[in-house]
Protein backbone atom coordinates (compact mmCIF):
# COMPACT_ATOMS: atom_id res chain seq x y z
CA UNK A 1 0.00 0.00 0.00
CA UNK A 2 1.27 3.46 -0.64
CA UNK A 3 0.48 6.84 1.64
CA UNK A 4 -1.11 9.61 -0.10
CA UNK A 5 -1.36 13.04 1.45
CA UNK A 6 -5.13 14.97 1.56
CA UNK A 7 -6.78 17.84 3.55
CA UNK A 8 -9.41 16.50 5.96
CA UNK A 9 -12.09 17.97 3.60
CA UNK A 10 -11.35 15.40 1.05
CA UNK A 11 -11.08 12.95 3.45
CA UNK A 12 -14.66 13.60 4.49
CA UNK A 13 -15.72 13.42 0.94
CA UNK A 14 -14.00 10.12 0.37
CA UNK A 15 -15.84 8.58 3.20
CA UNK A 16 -19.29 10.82 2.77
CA UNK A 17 -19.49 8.53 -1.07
CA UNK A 18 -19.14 5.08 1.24
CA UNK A 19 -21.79 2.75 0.33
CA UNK A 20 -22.67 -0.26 3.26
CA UNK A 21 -20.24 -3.01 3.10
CA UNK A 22 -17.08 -0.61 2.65
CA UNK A 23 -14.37 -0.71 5.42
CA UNK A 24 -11.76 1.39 4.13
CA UNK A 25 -10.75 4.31 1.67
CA UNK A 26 -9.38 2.04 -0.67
CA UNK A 27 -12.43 0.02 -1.05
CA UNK A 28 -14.24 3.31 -1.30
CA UNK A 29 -12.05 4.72 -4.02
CA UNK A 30 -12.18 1.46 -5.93
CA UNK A 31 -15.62 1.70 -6.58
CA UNK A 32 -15.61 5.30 -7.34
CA UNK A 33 -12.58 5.05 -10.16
CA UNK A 34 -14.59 2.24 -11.15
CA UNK A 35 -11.45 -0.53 -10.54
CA UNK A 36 -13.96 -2.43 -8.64
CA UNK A 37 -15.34 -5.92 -10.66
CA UNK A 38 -19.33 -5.39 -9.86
CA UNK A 39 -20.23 -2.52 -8.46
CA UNK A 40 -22.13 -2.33 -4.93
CA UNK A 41 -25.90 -1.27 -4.43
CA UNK A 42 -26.58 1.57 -2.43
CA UNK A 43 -28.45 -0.35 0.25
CA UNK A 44 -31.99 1.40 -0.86
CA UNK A 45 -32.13 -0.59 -3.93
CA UNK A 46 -31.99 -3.85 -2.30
CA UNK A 47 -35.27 -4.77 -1.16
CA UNK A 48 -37.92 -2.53 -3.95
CA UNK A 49 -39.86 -5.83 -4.93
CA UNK A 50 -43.69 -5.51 -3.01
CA UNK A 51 -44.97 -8.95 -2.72
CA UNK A 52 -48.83 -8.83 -2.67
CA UNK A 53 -51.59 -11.06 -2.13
CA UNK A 54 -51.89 -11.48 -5.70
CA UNK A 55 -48.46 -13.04 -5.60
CA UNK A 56 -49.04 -15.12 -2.54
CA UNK A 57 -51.99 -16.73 -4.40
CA UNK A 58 -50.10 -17.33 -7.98
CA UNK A 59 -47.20 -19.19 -5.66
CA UNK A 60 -49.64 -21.03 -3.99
CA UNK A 61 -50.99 -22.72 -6.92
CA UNK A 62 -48.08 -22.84 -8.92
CA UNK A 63 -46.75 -25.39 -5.54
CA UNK A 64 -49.96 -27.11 -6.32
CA UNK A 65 -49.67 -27.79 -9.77
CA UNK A 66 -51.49 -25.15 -11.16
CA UNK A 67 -54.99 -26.37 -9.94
CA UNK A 68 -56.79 -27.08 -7.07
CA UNK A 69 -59.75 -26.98 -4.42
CA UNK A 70 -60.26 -23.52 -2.75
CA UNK A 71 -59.47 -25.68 0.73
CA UNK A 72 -55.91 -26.88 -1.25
CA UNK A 73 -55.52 -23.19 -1.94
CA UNK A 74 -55.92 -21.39 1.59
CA UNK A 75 -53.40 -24.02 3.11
CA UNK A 76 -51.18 -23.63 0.44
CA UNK A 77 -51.49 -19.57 0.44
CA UNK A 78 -50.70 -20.01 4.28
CA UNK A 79 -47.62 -21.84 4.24
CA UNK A 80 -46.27 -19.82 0.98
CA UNK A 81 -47.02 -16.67 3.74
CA UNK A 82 -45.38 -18.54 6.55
CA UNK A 83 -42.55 -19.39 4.91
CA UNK A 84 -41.67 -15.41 3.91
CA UNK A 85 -42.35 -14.54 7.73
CA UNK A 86 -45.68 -12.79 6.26
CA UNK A 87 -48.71 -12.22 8.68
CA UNK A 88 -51.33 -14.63 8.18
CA UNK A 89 -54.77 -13.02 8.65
CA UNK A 90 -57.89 -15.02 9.99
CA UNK A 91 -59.59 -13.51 7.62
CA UNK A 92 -57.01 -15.49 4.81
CA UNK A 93 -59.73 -17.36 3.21
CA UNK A 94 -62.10 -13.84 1.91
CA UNK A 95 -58.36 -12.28 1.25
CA UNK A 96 -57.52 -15.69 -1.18
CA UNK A 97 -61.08 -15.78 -3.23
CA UNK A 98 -60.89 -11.97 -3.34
CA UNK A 99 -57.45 -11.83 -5.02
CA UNK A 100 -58.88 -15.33 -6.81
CA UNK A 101 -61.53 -13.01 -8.59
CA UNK A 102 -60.48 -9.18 -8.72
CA UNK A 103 -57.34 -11.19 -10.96
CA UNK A 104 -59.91 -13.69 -13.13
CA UNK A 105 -61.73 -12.56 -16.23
CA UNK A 106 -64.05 -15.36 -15.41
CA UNK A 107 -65.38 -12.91 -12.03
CA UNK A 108 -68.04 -9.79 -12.25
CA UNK A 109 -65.21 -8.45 -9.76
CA UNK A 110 -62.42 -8.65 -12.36
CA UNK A 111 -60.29 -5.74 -12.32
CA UNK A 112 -59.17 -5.65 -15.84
CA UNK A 113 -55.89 -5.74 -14.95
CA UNK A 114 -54.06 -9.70 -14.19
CA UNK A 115 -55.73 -12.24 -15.46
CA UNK A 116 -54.00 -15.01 -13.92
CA UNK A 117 -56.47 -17.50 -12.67
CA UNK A 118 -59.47 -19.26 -14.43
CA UNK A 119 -62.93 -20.74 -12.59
CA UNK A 120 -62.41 -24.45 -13.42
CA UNK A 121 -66.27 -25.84 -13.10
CA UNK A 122 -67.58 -22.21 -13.03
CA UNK A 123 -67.44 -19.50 -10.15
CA UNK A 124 -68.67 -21.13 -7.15
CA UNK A 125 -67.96 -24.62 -7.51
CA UNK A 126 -64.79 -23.90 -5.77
CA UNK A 127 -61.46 -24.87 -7.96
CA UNK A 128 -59.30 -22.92 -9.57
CA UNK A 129 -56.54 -22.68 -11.79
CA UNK A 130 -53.81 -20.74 -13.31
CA UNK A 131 -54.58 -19.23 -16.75
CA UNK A 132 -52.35 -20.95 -19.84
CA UNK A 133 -48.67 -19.13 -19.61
CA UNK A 134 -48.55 -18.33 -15.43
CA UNK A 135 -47.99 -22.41 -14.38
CA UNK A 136 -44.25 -21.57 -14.14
């Protein structure tokens, strides 16, 4: 290593351009000449992906093959939830058949936006499925 000489206000602005994970000036003046091999994230940018029910639901049947009872579904739903150390609801069940039918074109309660899942038998008789191209 070689010793370079700077006032204190560029050693400030050195270490005010240190993103998380950097220990030293060195490392901090790597990435900023760009000598580093992949560049860090500012830590902000890491975790921008909302998961929503909608989500939840598509996993859930996607585990189950792409089809199943509305019963299959909830438990499914709850461990997919469970497993990302997401709250389960009681009210899980209304939550699943609403996301089930604001994201169907098959439902009056459509919301003309995903239409990932299909009515199997017909609304009401209670299975559902992924529409052709969301299976995985």
């Amino acid at each position: 290593m070689r010793t370079i000489e700077i006032s204190t206000e560029v050693f400030a602005k050195i270490w005010s351009q240190r993103v998380v994970g950097e220990e030293s000036e060195n490392a901090i003046l790597t990435r900023l000449l760009g000598l580093q091999k992949q560049p860090r994230q500012p830590i902000f940018e890491l975790s921008m992906t909302v998961i929503r029910w909608r989500d939840d639901v598509r996993a859930g049947l996607r585990a189950l093959g792409g089809s199943a009872h509305l019963k299959e579904i909830y438990d499914q739903v709850r461990t997919v939830r469970r497993a990302a150390s997401r709250s389960v609801p009681k009210n899980l069940e209304a939550i699943v058949r609403r996301e089930l039918e604001y994201n169907s074109s098959d439902a009056e309660s459509f919301q003309g936006k995903h239409d990932w899942f299909r009515s199997v038998d017909g609304i009401g008789a209670g299975i559902w499925a992924l529409r052709e191209g969301e299976a995985g």
